[in-house]
C-alpha atoms as a PDB file:
ATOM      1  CA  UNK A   1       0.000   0.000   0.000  1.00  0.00           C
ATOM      2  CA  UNK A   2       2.570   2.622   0.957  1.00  0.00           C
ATOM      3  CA  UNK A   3       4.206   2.065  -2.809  1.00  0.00           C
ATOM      4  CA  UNK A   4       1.051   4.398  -4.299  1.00  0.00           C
ATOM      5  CA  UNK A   5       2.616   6.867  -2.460  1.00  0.00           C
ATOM      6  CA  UNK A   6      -1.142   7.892  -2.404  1.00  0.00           C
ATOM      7  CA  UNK A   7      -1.554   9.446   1.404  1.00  0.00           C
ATOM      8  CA  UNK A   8      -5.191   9.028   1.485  1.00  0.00           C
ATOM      9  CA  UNK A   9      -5.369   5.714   0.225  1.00  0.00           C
ATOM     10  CA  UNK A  10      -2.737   4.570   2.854  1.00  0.00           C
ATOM     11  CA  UNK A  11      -4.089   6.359   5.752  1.00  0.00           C
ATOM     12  CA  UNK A  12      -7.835   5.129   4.281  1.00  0.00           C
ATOM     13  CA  UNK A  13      -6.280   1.203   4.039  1.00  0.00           C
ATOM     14  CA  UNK A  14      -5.017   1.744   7.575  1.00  0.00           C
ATOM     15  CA  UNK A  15      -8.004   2.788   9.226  1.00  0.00           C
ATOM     16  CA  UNK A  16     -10.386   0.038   7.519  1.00  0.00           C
ATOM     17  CA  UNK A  17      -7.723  -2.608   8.101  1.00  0.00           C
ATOM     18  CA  UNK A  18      -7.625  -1.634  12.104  1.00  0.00           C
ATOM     19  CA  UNK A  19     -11.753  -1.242  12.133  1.00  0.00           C
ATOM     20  CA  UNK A  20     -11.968  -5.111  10.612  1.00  0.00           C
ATOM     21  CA  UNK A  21      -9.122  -6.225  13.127  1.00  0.00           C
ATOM     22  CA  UNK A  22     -11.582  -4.899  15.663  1.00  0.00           C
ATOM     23  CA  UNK A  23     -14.514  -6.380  14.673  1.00  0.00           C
ATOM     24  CA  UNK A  24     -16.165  -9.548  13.182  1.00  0.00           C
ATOM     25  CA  UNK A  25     -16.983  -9.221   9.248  1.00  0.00           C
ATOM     26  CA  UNK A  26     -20.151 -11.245  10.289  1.00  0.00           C
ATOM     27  CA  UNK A  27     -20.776  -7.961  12.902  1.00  0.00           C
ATOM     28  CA  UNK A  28     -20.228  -5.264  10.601  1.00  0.00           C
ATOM     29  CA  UNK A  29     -22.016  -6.466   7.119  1.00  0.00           C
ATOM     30  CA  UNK A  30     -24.914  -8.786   6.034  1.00  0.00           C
ATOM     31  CA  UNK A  31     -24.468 -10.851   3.176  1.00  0.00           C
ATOM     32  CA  UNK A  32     -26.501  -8.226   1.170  1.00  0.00           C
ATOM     33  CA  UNK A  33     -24.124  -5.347   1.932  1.00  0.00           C
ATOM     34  CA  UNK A  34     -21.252  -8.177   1.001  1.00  0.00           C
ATOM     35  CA  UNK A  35     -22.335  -9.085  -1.858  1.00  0.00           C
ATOM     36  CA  UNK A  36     -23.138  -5.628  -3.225  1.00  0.00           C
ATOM     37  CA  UNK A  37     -19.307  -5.011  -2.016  1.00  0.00           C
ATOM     38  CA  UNK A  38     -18.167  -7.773  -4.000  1.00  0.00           C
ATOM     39  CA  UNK A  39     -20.334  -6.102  -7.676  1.00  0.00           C
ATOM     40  CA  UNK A  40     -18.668  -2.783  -6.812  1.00  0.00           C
ATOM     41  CA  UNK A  41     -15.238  -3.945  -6.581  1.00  0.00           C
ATOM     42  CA  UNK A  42     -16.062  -6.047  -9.945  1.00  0.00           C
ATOM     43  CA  UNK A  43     -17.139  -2.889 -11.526  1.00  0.00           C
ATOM     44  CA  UNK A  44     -14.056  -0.844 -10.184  1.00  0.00           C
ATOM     45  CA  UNK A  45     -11.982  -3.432 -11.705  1.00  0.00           C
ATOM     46  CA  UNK A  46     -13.737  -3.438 -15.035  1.00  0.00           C
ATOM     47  CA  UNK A  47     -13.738   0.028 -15.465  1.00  0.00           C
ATOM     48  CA  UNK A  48      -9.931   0.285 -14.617  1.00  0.00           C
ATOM     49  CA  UNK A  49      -9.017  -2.009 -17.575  1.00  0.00           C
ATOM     50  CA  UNK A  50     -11.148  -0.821 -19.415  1.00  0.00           C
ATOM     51  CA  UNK A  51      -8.912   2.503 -18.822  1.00  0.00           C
ATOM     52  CA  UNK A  52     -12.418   4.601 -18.310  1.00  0.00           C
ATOM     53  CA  UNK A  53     -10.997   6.913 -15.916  1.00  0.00           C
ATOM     54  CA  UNK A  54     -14.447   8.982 -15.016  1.00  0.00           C
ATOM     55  CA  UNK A  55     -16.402   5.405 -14.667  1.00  0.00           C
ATOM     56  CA  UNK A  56     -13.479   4.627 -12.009  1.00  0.00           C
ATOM     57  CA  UNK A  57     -14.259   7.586 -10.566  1.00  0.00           C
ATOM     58  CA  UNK A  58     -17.635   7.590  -9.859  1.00  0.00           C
ATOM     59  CA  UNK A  59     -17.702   4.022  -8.965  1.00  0.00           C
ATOM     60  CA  UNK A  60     -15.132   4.201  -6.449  1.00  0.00           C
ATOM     61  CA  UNK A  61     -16.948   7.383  -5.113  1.00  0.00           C
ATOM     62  CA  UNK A  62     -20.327   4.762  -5.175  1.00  0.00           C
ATOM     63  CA  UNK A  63     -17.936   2.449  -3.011  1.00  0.00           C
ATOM     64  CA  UNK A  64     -16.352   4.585  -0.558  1.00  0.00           C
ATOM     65  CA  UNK A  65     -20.016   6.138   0.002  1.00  0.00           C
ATOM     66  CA  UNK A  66     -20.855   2.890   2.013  1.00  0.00           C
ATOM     67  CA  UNK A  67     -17.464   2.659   3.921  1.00  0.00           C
ATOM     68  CA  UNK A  68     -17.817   6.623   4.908  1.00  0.00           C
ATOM     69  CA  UNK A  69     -21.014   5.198   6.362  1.00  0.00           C
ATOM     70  CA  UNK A  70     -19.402   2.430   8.179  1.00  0.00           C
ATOM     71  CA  UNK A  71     -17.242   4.696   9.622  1.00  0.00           C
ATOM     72  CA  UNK A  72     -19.770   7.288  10.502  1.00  0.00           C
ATOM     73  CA  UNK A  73     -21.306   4.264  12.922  1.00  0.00           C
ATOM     74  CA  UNK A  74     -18.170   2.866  14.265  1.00  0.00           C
ATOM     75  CA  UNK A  75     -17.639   6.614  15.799  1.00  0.00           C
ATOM     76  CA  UNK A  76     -21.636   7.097  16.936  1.00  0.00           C
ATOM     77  CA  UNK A  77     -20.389   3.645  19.111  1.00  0.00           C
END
């Protein structure tokens, strides 16, 4: 991770890496919110070799929607 030399991304990876240590998957996600996890991270992947750089965009912004949420209830606890 700390080869992007992307900040963000490395302090993001760090905090999401600690939250999971803390807690169960099972605790933190049904298999709904897993499996819609899963499609995004398909369609991130897609649209990266597919070298669309604004679909990237906007579906990582899609994804990091939900973990901004996750986060947003791991500090209300």
């Amino acid at each position: 991770m700390n080869a992007t030399g992307n900040e963000t991304f490395i302090q993001l990876s760090s905090i999401i890496t600690e939250y999971f240590s803390m807690n169960q998957l099972e605790k933190i996600v049904d298999l709904d919110e897993y499996v819609a996890s899963y499609k995004e991270h398909q369609t991130i992947i897609e649209c990266i070799l597919n070298k669309d750089v604004e679909k990237a965009k906007q579906a990582m912004e899609t994804h990091l929607h939900h973990l901004y949420s996750l986060l947003d209830d791991w500090k209300e606890d």
